[in-house]
Protein backbone atom coordinates (compact mmCIF):
# COMPACT_ATOMS: atom_id res chain seq x y z
CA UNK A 1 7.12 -13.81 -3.88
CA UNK A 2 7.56 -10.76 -1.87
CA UNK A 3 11.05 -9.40 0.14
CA UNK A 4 10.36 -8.67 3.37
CA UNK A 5 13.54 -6.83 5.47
CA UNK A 6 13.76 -8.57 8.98
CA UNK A 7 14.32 -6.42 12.14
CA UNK A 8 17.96 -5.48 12.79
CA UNK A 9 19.52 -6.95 15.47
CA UNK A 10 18.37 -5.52 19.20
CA UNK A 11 14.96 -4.39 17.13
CA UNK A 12 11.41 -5.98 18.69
CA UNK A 13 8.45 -5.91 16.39
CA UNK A 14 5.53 -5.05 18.81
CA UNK A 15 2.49 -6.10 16.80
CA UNK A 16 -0.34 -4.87 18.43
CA UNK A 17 -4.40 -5.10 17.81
CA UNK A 18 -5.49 -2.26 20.93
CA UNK A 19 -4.71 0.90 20.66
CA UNK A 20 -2.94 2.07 24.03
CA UNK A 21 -3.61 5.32 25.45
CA UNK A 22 -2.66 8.88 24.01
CA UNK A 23 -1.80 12.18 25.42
CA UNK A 24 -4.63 13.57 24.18
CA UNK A 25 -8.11 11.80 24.38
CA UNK A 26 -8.50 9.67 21.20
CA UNK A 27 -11.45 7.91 20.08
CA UNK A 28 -10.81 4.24 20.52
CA UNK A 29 -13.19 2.49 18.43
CA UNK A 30 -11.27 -0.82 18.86
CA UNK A 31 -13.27 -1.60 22.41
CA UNK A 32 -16.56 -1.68 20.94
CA UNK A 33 -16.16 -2.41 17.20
CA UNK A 34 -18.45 -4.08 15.24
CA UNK A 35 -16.29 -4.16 11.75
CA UNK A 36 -16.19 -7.14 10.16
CA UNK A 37 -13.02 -9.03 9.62
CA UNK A 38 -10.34 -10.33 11.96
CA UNK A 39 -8.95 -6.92 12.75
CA UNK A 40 -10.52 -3.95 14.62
CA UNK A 41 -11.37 -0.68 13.51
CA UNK A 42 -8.24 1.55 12.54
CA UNK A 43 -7.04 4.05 14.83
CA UNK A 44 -7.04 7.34 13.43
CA UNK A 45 -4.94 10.52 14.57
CA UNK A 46 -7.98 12.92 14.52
CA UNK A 47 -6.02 15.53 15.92
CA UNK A 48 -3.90 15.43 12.83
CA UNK A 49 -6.68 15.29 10.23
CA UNK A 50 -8.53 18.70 11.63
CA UNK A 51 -5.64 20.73 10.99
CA UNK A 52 -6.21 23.84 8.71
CA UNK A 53 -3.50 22.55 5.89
CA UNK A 54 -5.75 18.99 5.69
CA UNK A 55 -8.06 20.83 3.18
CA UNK A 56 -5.44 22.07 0.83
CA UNK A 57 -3.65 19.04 1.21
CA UNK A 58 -6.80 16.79 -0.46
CA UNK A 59 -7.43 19.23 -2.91
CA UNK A 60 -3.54 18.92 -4.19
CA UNK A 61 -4.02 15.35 -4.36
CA UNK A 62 -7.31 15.41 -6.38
CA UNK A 63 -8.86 13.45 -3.53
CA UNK A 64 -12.52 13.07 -3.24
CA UNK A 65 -12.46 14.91 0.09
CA UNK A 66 -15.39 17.81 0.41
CA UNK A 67 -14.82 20.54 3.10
CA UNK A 68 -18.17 19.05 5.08
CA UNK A 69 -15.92 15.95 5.94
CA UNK A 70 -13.27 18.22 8.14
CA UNK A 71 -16.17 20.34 9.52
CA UNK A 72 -17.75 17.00 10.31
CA UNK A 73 -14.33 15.60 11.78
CA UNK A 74 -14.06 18.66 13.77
CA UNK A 75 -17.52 18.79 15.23
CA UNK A 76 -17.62 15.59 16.17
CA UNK A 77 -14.53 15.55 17.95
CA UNK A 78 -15.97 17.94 20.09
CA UNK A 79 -18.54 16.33 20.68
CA UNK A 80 -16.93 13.02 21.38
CA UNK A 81 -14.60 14.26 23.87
CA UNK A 82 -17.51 16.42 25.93
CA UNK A 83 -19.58 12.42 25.92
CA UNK A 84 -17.01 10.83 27.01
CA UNK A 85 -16.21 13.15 30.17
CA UNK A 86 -19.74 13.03 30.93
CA UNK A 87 -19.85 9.43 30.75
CA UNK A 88 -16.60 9.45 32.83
CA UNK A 89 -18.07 11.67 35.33
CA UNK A 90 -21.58 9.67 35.62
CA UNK A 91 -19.30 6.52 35.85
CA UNK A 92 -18.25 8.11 39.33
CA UNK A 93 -20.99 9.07 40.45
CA UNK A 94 -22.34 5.47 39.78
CA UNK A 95 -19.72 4.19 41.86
CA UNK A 96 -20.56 6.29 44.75
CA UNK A 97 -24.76 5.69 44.64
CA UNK A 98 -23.48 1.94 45.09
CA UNK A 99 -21.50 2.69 48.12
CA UNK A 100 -24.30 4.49 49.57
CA UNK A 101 -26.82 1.48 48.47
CA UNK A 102 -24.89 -0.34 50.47
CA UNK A 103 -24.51 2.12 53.47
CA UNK A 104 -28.15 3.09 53.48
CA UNK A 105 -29.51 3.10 56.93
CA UNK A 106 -33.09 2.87 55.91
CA UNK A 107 -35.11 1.20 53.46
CA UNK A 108 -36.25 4.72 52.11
CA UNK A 109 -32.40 5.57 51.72
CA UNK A 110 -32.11 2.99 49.64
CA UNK A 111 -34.27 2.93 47.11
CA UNK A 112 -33.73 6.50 46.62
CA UNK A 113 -29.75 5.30 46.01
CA UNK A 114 -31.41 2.18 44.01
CA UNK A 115 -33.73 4.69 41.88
CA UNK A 116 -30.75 7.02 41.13
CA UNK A 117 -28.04 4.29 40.34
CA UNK A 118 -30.91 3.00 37.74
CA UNK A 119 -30.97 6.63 36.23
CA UNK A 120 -27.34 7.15 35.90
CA UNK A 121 -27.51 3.63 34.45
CA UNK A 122 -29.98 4.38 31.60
CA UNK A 123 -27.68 7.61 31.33
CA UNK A 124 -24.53 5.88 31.03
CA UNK A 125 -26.32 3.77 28.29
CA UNK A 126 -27.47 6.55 26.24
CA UNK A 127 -23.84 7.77 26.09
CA UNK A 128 -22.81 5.04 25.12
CA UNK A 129 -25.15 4.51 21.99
CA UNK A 130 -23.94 8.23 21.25
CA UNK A 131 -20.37 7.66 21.72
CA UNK A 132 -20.82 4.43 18.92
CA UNK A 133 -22.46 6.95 16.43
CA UNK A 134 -19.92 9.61 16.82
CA UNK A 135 -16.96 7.50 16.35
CA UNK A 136 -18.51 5.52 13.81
CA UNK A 137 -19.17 8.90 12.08
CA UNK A 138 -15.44 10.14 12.60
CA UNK A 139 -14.41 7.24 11.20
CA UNK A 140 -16.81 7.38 8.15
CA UNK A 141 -15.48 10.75 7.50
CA UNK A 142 -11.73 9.98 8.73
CA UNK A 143 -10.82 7.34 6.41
CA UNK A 144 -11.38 9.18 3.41
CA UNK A 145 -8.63 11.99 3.67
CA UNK A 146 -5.46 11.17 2.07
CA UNK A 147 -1.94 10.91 3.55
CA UNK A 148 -0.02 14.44 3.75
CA UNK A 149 1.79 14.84 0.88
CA UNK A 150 5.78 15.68 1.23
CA UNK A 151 6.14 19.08 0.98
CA UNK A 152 9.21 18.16 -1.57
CA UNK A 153 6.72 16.15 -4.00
CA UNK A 154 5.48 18.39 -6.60
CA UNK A 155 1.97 19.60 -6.77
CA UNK A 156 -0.29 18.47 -9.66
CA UNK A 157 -1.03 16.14 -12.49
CA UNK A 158 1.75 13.17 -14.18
CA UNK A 159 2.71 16.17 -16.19
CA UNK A 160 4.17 18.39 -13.01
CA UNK A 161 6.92 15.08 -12.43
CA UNK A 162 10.38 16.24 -11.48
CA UNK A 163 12.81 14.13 -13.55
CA UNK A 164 15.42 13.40 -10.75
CA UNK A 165 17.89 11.64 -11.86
CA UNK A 166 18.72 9.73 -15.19
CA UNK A 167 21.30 6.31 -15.33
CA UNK A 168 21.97 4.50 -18.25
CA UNK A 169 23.15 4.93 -21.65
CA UNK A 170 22.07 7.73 -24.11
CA UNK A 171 18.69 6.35 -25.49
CA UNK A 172 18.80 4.97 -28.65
CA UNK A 173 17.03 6.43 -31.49
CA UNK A 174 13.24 5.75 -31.85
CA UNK A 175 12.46 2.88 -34.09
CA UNK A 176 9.09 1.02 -34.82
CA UNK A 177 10.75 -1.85 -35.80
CA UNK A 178 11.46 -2.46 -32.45
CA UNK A 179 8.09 -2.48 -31.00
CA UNK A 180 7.16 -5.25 -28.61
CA UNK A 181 4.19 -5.83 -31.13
CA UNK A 182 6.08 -5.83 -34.16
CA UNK A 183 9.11 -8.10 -32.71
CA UNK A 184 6.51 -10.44 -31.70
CA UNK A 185 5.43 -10.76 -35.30
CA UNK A 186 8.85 -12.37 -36.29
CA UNK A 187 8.24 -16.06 -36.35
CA UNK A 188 11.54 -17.16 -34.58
CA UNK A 189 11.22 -14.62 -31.78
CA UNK A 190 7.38 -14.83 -30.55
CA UNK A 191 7.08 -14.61 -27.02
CA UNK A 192 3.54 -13.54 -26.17
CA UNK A 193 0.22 -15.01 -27.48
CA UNK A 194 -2.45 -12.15 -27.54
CA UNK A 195 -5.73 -14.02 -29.37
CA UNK A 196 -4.98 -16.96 -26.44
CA UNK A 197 -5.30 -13.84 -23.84
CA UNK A 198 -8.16 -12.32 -25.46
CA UNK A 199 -10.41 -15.68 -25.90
CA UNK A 200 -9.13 -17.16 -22.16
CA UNK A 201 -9.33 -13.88 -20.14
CA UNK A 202 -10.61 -11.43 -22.22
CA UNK A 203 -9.03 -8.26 -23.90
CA UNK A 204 -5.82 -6.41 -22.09
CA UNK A 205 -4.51 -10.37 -21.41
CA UNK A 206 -1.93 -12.40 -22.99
CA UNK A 207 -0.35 -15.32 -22.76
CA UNK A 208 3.79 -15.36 -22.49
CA UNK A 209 5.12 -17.86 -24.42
CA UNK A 210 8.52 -19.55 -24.90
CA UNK A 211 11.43 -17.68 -24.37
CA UNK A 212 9.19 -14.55 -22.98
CA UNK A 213 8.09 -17.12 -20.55
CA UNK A 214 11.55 -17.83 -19.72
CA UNK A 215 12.73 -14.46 -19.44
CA UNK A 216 10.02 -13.80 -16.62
CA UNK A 217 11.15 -16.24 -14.77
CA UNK A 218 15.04 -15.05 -14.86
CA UNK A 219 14.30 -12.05 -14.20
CA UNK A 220 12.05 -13.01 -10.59
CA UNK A 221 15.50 -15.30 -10.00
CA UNK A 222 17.70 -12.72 -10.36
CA UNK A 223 15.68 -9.65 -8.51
CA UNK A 224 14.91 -12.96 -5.95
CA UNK A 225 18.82 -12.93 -5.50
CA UNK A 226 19.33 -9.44 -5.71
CA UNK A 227 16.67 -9.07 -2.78
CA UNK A 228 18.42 -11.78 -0.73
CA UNK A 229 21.82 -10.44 -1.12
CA UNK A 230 20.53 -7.17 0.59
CA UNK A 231 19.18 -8.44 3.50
CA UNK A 232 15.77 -9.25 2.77
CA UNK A 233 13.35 -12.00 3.74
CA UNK A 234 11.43 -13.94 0.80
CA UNK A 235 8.41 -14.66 1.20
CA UNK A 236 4.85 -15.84 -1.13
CA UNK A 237 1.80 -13.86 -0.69
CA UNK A 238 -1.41 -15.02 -0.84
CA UNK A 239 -2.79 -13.81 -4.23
CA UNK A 240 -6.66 -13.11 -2.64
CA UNK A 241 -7.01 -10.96 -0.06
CA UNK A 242 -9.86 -9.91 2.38
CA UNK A 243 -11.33 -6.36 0.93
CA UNK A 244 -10.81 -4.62 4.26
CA UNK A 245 -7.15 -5.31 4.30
CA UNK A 246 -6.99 -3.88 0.74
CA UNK A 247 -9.43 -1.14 1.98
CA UNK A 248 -6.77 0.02 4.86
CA UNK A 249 -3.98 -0.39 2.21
CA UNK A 250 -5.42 2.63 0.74
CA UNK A 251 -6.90 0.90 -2.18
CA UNK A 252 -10.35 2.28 -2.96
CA UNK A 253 -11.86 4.33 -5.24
CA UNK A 254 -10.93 7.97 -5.88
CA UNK A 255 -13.17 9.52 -7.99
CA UNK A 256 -16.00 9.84 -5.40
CA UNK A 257 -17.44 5.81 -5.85
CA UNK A 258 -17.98 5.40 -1.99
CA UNK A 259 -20.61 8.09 -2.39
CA UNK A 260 -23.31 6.53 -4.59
CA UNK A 261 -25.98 4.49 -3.14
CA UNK A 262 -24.96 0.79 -2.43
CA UNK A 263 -21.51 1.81 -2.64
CA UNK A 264 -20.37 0.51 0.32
CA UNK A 265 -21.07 -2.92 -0.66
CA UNK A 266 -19.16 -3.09 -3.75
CA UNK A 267 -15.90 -3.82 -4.68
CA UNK A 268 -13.70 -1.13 -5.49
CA UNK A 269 -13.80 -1.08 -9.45
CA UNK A 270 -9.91 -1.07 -9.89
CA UNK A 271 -9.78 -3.94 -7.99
CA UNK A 272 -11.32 -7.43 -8.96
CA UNK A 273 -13.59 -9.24 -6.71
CA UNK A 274 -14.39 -12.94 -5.98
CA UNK A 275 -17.79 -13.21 -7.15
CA UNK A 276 -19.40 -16.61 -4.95
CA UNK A 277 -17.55 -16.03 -1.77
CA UNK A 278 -20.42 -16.23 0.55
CA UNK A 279 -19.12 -13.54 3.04
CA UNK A 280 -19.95 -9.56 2.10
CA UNK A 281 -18.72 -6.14 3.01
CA UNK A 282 -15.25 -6.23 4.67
CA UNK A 283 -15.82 -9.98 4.38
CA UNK A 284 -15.11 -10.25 0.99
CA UNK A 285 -12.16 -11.16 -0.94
CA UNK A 286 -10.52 -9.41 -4.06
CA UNK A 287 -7.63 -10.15 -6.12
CA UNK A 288 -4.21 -8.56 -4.94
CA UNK A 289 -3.23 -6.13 -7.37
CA UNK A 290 0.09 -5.84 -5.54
CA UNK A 291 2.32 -8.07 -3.22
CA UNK A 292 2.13 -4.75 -1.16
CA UNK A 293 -1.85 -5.60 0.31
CA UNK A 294 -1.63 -8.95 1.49
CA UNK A 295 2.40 -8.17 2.79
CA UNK A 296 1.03 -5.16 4.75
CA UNK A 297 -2.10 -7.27 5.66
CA UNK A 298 0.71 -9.92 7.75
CA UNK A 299 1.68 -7.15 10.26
CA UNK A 300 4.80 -8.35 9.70
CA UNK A 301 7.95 -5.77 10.40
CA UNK A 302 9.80 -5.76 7.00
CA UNK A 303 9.52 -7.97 3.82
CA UNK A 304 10.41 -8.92 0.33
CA UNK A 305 8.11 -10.52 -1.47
CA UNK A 306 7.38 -11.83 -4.96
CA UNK A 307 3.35 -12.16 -6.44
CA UNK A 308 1.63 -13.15 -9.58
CA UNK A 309 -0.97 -10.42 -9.40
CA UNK A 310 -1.86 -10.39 -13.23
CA UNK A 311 1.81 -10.35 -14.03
CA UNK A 312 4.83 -11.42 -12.20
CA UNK A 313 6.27 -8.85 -9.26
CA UNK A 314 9.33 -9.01 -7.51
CA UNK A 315 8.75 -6.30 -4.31
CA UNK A 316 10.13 -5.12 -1.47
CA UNK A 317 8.53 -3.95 1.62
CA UNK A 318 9.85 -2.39 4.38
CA UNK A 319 8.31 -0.98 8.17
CA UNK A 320 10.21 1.58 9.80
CA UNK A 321 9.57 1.43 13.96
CA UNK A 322 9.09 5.13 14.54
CA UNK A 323 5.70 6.64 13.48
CA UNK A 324 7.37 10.05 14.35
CA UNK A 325 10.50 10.26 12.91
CA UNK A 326 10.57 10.76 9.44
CA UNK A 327 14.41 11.25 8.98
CA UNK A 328 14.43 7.47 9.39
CA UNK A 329 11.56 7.05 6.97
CA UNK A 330 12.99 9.30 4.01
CA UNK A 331 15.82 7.32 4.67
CA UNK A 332 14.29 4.12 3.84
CA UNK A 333 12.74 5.72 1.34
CA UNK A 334 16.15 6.57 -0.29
CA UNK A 335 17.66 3.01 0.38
CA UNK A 336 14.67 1.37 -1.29
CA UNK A 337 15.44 3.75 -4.18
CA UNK A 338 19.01 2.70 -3.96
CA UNK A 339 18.62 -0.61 -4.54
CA UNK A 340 16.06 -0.14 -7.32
CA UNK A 341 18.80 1.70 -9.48
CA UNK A 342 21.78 -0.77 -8.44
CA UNK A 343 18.89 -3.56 -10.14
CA UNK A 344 18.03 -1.72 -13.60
CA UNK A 345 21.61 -0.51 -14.03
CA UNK A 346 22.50 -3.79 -13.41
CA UNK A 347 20.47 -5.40 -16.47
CA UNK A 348 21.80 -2.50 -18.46
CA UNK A 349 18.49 -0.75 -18.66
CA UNK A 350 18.54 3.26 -19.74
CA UNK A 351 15.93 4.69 -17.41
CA UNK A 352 15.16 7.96 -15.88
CA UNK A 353 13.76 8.48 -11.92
CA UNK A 354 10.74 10.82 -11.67
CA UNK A 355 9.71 12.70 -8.39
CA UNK A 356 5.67 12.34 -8.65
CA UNK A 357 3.15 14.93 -8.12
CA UNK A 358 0.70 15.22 -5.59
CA UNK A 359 -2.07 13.75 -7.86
CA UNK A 360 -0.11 10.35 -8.60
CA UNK A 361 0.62 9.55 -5.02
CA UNK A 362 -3.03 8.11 -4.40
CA UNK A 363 -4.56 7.79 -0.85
CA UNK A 364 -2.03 6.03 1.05
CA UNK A 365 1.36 7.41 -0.40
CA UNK A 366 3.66 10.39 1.25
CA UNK A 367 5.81 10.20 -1.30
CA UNK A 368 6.54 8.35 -4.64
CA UNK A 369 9.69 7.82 -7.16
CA UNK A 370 8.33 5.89 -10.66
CA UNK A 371 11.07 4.23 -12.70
CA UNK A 372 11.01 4.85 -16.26
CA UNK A 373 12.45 3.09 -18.62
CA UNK A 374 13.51 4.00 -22.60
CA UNK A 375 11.37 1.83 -24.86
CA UNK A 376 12.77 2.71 -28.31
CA UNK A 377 9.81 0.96 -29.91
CA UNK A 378 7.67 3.56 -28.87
CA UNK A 379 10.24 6.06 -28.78
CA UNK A 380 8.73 6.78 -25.39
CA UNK A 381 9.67 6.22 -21.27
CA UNK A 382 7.53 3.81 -20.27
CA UNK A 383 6.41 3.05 -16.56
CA UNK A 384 8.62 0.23 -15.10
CA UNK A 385 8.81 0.78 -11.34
CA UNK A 386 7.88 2.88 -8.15
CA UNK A 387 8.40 3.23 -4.70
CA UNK A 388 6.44 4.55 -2.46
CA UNK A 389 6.89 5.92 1.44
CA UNK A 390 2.94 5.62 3.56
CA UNK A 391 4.57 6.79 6.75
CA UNK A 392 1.74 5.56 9.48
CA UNK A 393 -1.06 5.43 7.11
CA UNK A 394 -1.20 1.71 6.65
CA UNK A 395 -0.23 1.19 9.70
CA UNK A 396 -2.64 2.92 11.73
CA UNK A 397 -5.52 1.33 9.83
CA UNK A 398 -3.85 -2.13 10.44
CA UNK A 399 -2.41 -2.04 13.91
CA UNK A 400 1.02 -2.11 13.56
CA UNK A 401 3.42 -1.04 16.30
CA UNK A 402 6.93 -1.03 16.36
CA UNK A 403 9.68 0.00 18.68
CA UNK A 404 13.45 -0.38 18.68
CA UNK A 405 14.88 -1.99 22.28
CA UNK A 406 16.98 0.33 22.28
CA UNK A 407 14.56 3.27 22.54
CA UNK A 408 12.57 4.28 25.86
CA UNK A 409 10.00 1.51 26.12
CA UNK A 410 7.89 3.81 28.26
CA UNK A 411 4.54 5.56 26.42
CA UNK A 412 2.03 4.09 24.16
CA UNK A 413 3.97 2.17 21.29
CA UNK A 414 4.68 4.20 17.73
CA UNK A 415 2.84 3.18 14.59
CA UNK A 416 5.24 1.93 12.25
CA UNK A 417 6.11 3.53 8.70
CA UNK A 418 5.12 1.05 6.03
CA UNK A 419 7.33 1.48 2.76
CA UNK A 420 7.46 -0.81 -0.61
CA UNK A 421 8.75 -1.21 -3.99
CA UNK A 422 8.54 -3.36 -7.15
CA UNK A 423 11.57 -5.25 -7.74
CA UNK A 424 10.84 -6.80 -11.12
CA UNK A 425 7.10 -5.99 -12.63
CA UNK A 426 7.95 -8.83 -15.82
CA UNK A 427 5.82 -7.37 -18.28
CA UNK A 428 7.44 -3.97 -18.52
CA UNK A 429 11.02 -4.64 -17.89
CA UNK A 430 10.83 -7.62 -20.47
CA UNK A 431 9.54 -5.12 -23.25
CA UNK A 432 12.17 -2.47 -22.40
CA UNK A 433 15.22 -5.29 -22.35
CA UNK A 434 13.32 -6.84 -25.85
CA UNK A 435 12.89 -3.55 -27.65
CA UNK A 436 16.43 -2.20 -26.20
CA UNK A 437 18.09 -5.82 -27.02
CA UNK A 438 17.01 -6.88 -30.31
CA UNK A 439 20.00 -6.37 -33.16
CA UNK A 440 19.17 -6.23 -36.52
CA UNK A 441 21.04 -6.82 -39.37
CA UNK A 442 22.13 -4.67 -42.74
CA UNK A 443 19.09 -6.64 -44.33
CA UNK A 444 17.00 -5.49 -41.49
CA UNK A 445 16.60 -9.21 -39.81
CA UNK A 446 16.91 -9.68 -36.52
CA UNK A 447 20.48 -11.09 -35.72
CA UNK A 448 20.28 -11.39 -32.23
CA UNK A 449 19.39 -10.63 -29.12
CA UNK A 450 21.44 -9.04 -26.36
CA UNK A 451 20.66 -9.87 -22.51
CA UNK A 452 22.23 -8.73 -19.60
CA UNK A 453 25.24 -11.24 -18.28
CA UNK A 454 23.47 -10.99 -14.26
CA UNK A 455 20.69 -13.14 -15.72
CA UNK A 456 22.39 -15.69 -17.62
CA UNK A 457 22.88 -18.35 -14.47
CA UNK A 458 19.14 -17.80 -14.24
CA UNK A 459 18.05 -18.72 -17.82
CA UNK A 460 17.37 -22.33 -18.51
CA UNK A 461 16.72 -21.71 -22.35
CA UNK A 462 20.90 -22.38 -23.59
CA UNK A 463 21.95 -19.41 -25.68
CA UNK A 464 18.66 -18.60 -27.97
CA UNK A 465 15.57 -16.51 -27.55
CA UNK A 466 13.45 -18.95 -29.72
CA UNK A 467 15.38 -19.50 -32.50
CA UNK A 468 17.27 -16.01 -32.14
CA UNK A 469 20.72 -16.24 -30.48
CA UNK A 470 21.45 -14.57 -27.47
CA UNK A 471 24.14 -12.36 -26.88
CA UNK A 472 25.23 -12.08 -22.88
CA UNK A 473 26.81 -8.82 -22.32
């Protein structure tokens, strides 16, 4: 299930699929697209994407981005914009050979107007066809640069992360008793079945079992509540999504896939695909890897929403209504943040907040805060949420508009600012509260168990963990 915040009181969402008009000439490939899928070709800011910083910008992010693609951008821009006033202009002069046509005094005045209208015709077509290529080529080029980093986020590899901020208690000491793989060897306190995974799904999959099952599903109660309580809207995602919404999510390859031959009619390898779908290229469906695709895919204003996408996640999602001011969007940002702490610190979690670099922040991100959390089993952080601000990238490749009532309703609408969250990603946070929980004894058995009080009214197991007793605290 995912949490999606409704508009505020005196807010419209203005969901739009055509592009209105700019201040400066745009391409609009959204008259006369031929993409498959129910939605029409994004709507780019060219403009933005030729400016000088662009380059250094892709090149911080480790993006897949060659210098050809902005001289291409560029040139075709150009050319573009010197069609379409020629096309404009030809358009006129159309209209006036059929007034005269129609004035012609004499039949040899007329089929010299007839003759010329038929060459500005063929004309008009030509421009046309060469309008299609150009902004099919701008938008071949387009949608592979990156969002623009914040110029806060640090630049770089996972290494370069800025710890921001750290809640909690001190971490306990390091202990490989207390490994997620070792606990799960004690016979009264097995909560995962790996050799079911592996035979079922194949290797990287298990099974949850008993109270590990059980603990899942408190914790997707309580972040379900927790959601709620701040003003969100639940609601379930589909798990399969079309590839072209996932595509415009920002989900496809990095590492220069879209390149090789036949690329562009495979799946995206970090995403799975539904192999005997009978529909192809943009057609196609994949598997959600986040609640965040098929959420942003409902051009809906603001949700929360919870997903099994290989493991359970809680996550919130959020549209701002102003694609230009991004005092309102750091703020979300921040409140999103917010309520991420208020949850860990809540179940009692010792976890850190990292700012991440410019090479973690992938295609569609402007900015990106992972939640790490102290798994003593390891004696390492470990990875158990993010949030993430995409200002009007999604948005601009899925037509969403948004404007407040109470702003000037005159102008083109803004593209929203699409922001999102995990709430509760099971599989991690149920290691860290295992590894952090378990209490052993002098002998060096394992006592008990301590869980956090906040998910207590959400357990349905009484007081044990298997056949280890749980301590609420």
């Amino acid at each position: 299930m995912i949490f999606s915040r409704p508009p505020a009181t005196g807010c419209r969402a203005c969901l739009q699929r055509l592009s209105t008009s700019c201040t400066r000439l745009q391409p609009d490939i959204t008259k006369r697209s031929n993409v498959s899928g129910v939605l029409p070709a994004p709507k780019l800011d060219y403009d933005a994407l030729i400016q000088p910083d662009q380059l250094t910008n892709a090149a911080r992010r480790n993006a897949s981005v060659p210098e050809r693609s902005f001289l291409a951008i560029r040139r075709d821009l150009d050319a573009w914009r010197a069609t379409t006033r020629n096309a404009d202009s030809m358009r006129a002069q159309q209209s006036r050979t059929s007034e005269e046509v129609r004035k012609a005094s004499s039949d040899e005045e007329k089929s010299a107007a007839i003759r010329k209208a038929r060459t500005l015709r063929d004309a008009i077509q030509a421009h046309d066809r060469e309008l299609s290529r150009l902004e099919h080529s701008l938008l071949s080029h387009g949608l592979r640069v990156p969002n623009v980093s914040h110029p806060d986020s640090p630049i770089g590899p996972e290494s370069h992360a800025k710890t921001v901020s750290t809640h909690g208690s001190p971490p306990i000491p390091a202990d490989p008793r207390r490994d997620h793989n070792e606990l799960n060897e004690i016979p009264g306190l097995r909560f995962f079945d790996r050799d079911a995974g592996v035979i079922s799904s194949g290797s990287g999959f298990a099974y949850l079992t008993g109270g590990g099952a059980l603990l899942e599903n408190a914790l997707v109660g309580y972040a379900m509540e927790v959601a709620t309580r701040k003003g969100f809207e639940p609601i379930v995602t589909p798990d399969i999504v079309r590839r072209d919404v996932a595509d415009r999510c920002g989900f496809v390859p990095r590492e220069g896939d879209q390149q090789s031959e036949g690329a562009a009619d495979r799946v995206p390898e970090q995403i799975y695909g539904v192999h005997g779908h009978h529909e192809s290229g943009d057609g196609a469906l994949v598997l959600a890897g986040t609640a965040e695709i098929p959420l942003a895919g409902a051009l809906q204003s603001s949700r929360a929403s919870s997903s099994y996408c290989g493991g359970h996640n809680v996550q919130s999602h959020s549209d701002q209504p102003s694609s230009t001011d991004m005092k309102a969007s750091d703020q979300e940002l921040d409140n999103l943040l917010k309520l991420q702490i208020e949850l860990y610190e809540s179940l009692g979690l010792t976890f850190r907040v990292l700012d991440m670099p410019t090479e973690e922040l992938g295609a569609s991100a402007h900015r990106k805060y992972d939640i790490e959390a102290w798994m003593p089993g390891r004696g390492a952080w470990g990875e158990i949420s993010s949030v993430s601000n995409c200002t009007d990238f999604q948005a601009r490749r899925l037509h969403i508009r948004h404007r407040h009532l109470s702003e000037d309703s005159t102008g083109p609408l803004p593209y929203a600012h699409t922001l999102n969250g995990t709430a509760a990603a099971t599989p991690r946070l149920i290691i860290a509260l295992l590894e952090n929980g378990v209490r052993f004894g002098e002998s060096g058995v394992v006592e008990a168990l301590v869980l956090p009080q906040v998910l207590r009214r959400h357990w349905v197991g009484g007081d044990h963990f298997g056949r280890v007793n749980i301590e609420w605290s």
